[in-house]
PDB file of N, CA and C in Angstrom:
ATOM      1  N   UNK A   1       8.615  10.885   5.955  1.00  0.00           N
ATOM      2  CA  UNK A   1       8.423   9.949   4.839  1.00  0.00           C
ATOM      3  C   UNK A   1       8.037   8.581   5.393  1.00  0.00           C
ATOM      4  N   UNK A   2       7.246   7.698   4.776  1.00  0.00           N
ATOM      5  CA  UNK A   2       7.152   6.587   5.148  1.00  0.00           C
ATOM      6  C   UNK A   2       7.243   5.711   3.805  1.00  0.00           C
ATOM      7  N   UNK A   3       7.912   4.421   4.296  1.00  0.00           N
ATOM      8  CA  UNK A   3       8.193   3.487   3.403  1.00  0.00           C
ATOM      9  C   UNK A   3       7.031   2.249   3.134  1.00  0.00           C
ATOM     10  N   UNK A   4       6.273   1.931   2.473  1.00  0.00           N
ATOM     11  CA  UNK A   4       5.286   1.374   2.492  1.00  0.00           C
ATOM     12  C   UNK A   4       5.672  -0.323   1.138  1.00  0.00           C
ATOM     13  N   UNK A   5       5.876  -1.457   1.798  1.00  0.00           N
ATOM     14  CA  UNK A   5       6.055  -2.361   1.096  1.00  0.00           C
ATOM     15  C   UNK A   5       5.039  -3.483   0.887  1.00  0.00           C
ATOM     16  N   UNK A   6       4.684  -3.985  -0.366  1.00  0.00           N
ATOM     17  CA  UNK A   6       3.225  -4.975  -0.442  1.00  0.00           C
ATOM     18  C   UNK A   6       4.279  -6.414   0.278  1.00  0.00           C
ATOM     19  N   UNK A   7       3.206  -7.136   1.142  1.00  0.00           N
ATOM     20  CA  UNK A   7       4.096  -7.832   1.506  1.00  0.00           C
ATOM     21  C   UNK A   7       2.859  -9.227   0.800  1.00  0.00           C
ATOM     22  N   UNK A   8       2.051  -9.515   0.816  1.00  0.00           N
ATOM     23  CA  UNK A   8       0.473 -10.061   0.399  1.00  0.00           C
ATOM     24  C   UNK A   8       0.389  -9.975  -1.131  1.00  0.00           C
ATOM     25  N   UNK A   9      -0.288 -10.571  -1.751  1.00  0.00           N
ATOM     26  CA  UNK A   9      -1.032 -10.854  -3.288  1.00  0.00           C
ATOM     27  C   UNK A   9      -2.105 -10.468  -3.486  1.00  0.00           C
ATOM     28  N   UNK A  10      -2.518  -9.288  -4.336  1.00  0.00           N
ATOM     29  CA  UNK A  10      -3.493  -8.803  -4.906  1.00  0.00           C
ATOM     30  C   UNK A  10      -4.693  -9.597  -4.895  1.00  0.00           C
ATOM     31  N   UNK A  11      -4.306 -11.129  -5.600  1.00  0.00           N
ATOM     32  CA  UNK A  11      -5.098 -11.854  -6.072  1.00  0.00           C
ATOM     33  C   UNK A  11      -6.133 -12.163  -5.280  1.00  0.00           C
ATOM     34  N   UNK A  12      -7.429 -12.110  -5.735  1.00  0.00           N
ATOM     35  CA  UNK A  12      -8.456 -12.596  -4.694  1.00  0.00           C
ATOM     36  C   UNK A  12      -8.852 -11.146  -3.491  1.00  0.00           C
ATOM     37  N   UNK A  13      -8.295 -10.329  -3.394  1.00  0.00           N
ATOM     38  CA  UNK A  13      -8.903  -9.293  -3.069  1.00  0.00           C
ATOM     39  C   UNK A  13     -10.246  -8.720  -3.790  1.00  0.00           C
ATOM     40  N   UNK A  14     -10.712  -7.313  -3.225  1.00  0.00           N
ATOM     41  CA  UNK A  14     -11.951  -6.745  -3.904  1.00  0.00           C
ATOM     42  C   UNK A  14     -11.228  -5.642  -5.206  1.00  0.00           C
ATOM     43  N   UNK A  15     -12.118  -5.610  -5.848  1.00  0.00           N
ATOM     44  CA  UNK A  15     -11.208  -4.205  -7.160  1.00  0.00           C
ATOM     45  C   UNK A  15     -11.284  -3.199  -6.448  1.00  0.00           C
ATOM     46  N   UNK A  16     -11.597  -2.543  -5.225  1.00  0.00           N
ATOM     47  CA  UNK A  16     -11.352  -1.495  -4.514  1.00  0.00           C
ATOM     48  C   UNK A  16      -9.993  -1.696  -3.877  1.00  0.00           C
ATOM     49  N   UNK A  17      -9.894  -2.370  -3.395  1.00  0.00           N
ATOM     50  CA  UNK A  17      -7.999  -3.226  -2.991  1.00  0.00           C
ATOM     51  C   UNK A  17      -7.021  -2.971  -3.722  1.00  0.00           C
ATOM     52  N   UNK A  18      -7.376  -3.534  -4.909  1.00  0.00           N
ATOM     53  CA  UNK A  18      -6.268  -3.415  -6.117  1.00  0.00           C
ATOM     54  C   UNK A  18      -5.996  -2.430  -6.467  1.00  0.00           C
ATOM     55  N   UNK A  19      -7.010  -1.206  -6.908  1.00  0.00           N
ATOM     56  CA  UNK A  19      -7.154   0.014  -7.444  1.00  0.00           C
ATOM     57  C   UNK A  19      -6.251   0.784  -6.323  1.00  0.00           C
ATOM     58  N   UNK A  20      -6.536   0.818  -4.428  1.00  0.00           N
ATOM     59  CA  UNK A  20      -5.791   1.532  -3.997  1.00  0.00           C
ATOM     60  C   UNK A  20      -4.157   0.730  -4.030  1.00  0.00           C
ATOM     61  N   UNK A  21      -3.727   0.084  -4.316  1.00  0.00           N
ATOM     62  CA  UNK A  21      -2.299  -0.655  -4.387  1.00  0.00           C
ATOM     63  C   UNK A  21      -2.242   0.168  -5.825  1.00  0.00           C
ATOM     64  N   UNK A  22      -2.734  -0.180  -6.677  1.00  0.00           N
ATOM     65  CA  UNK A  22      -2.141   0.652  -8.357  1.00  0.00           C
ATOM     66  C   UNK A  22      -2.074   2.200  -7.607  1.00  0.00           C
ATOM     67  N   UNK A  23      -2.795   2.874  -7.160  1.00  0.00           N
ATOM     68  CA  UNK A  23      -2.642   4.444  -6.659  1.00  0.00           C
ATOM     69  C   UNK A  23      -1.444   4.185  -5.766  1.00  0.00           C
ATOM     70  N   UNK A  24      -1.645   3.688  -5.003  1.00  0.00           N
ATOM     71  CA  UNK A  24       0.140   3.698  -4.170  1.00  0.00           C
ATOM     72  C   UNK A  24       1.257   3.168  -5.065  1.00  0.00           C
ATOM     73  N   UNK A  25       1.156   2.609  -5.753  1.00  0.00           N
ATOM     74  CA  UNK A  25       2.317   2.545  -6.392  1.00  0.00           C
ATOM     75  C   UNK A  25       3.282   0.920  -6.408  1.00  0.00           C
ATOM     76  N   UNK A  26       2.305   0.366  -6.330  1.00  0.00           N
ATOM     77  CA  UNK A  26       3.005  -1.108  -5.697  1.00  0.00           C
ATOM     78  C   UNK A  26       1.870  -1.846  -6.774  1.00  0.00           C
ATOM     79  N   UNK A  27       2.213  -3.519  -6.768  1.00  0.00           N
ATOM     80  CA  UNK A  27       1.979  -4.609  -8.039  1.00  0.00           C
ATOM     81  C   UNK A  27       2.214  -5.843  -7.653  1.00  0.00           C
ATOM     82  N   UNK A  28       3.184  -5.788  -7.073  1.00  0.00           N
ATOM     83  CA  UNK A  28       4.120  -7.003  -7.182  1.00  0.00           C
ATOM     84  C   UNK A  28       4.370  -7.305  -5.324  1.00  0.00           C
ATOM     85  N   UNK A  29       4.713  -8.372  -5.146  1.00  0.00           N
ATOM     86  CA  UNK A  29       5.138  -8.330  -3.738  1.00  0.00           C
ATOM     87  C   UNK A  29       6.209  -8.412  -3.548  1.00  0.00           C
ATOM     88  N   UNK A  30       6.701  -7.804  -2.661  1.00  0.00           N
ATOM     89  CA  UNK A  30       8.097  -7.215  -2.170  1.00  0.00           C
ATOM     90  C   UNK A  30       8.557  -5.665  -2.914  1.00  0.00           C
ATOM     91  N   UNK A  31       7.228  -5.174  -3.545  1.00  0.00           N
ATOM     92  CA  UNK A  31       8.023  -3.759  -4.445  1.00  0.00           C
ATOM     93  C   UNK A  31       7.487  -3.287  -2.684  1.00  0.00           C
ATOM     94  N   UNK A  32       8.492  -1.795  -3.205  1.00  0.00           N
ATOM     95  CA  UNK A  32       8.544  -0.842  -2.144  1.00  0.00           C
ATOM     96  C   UNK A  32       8.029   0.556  -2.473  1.00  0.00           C
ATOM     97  N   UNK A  33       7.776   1.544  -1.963  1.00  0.00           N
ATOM     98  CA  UNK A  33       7.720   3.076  -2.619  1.00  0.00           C
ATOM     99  C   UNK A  33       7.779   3.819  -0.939  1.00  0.00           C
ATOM    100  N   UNK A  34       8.307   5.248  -1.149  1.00  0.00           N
ATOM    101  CA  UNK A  34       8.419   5.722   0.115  1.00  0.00           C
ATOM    102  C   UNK A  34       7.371   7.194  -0.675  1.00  0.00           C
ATOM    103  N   UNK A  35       6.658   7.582   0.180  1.00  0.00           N
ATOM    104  CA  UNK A  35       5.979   8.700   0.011  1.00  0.00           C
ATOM    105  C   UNK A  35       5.769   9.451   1.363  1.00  0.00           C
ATOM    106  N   UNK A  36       4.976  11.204   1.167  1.00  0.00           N
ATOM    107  CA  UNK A  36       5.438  11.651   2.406  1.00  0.00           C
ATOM    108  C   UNK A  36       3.976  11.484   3.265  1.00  0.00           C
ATOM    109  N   UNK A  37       4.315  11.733   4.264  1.00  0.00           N
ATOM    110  CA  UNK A  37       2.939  11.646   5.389  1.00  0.00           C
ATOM    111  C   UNK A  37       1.944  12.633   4.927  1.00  0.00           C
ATOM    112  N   UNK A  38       0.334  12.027   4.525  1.00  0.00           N
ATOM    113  CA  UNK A  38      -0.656  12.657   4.729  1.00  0.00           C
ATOM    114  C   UNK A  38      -1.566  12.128   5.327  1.00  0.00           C
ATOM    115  N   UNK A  39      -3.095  13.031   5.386  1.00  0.00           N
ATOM    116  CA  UNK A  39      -4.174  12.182   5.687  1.00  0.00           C
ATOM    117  C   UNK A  39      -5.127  11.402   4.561  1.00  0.00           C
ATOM    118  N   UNK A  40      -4.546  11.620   3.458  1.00  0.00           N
ATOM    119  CA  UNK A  40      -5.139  10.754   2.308  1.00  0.00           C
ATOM    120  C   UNK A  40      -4.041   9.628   2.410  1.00  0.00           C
ATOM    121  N   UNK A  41      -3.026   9.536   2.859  1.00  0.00           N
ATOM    122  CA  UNK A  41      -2.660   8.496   2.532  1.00  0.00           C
ATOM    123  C   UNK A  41      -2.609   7.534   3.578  1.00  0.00           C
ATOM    124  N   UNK A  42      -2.563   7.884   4.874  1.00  0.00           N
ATOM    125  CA  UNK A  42      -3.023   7.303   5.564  1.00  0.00           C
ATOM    126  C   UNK A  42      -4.413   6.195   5.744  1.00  0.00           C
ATOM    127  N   UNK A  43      -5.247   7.090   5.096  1.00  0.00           N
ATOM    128  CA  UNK A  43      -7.101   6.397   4.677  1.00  0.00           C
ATOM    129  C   UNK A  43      -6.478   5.365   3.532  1.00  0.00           C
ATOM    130  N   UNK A  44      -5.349   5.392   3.091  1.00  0.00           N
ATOM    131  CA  UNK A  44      -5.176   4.025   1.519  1.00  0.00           C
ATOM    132  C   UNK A  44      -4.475   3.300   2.470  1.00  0.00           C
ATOM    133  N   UNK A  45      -3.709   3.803   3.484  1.00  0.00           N
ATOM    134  CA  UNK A  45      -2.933   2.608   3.955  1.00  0.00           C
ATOM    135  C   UNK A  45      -4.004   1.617   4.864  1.00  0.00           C
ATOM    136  N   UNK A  46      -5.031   2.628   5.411  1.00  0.00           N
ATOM    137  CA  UNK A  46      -5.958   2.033   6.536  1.00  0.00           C
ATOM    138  C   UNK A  46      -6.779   0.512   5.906  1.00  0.00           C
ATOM    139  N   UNK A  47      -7.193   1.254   4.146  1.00  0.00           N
ATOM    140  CA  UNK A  47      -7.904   0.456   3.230  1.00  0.00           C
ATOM    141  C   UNK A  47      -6.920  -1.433   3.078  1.00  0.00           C
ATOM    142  N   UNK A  48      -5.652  -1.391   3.144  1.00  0.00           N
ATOM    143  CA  UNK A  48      -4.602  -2.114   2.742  1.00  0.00           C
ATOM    144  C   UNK A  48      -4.222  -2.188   3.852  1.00  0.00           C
ATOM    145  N   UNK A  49      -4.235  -2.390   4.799  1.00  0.00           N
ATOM    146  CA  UNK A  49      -2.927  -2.781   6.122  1.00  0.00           C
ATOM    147  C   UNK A  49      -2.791  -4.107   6.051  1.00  0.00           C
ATOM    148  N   UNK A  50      -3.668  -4.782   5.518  1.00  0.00           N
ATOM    149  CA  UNK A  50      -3.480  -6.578   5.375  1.00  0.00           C
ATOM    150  C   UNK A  50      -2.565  -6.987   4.948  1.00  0.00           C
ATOM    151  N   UNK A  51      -1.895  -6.033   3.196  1.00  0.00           N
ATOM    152  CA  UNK A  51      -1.225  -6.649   2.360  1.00  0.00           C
ATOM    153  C   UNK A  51      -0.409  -5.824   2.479  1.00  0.00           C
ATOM    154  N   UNK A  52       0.231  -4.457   3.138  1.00  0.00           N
ATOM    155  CA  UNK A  52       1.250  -3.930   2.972  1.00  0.00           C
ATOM    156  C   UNK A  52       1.965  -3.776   4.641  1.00  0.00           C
ATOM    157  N   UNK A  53       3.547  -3.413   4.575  1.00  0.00           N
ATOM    158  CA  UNK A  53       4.030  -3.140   6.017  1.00  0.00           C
ATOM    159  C   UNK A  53       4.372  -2.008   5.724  1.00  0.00           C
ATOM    160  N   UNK A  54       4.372  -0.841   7.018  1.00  0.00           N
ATOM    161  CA  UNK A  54       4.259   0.312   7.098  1.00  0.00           C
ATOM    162  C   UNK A  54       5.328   0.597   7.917  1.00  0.00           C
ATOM    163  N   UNK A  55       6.374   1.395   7.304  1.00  0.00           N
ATOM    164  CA  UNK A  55       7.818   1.826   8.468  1.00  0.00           C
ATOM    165  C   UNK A  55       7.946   3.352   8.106  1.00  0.00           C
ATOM    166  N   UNK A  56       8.615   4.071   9.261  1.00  0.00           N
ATOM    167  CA  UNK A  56       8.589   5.778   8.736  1.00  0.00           C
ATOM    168  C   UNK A  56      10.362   5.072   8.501  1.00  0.00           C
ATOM    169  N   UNK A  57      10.444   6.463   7.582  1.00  0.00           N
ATOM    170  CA  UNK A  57      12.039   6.530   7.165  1.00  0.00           C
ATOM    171  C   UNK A  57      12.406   7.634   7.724  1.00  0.00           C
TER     172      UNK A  57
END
């Protein structure tokens, strides 16, 4: 599992940015969501590594 938290502001990003943060599951900064390891999700985290921190649980 990995725990994936927005740590950054949407705002002023591209609508490809935002759209993968609404698919992961995050909005707000400081929300959290834990989901399990794939290779699609990996490619959303790759898209976002700016605005989110990435820890395995």
């Amino acid at each position: 599992m990995i725990k994936i938290t927005q740590t950054r502001s949407q705002i002023g990003q591209s609508r490809r940015h935002r759209g993968t943060l609404r698919a992961l599951g995050l909005g707000k900064i400081g929300s959290s969501v834990e989901k399990p390891e794939s290779p699609v999700l990996a490619g959303m985290l790759r898209k976002v590594r700016h605005l989110v921190q990435v820890e395995e649980v």
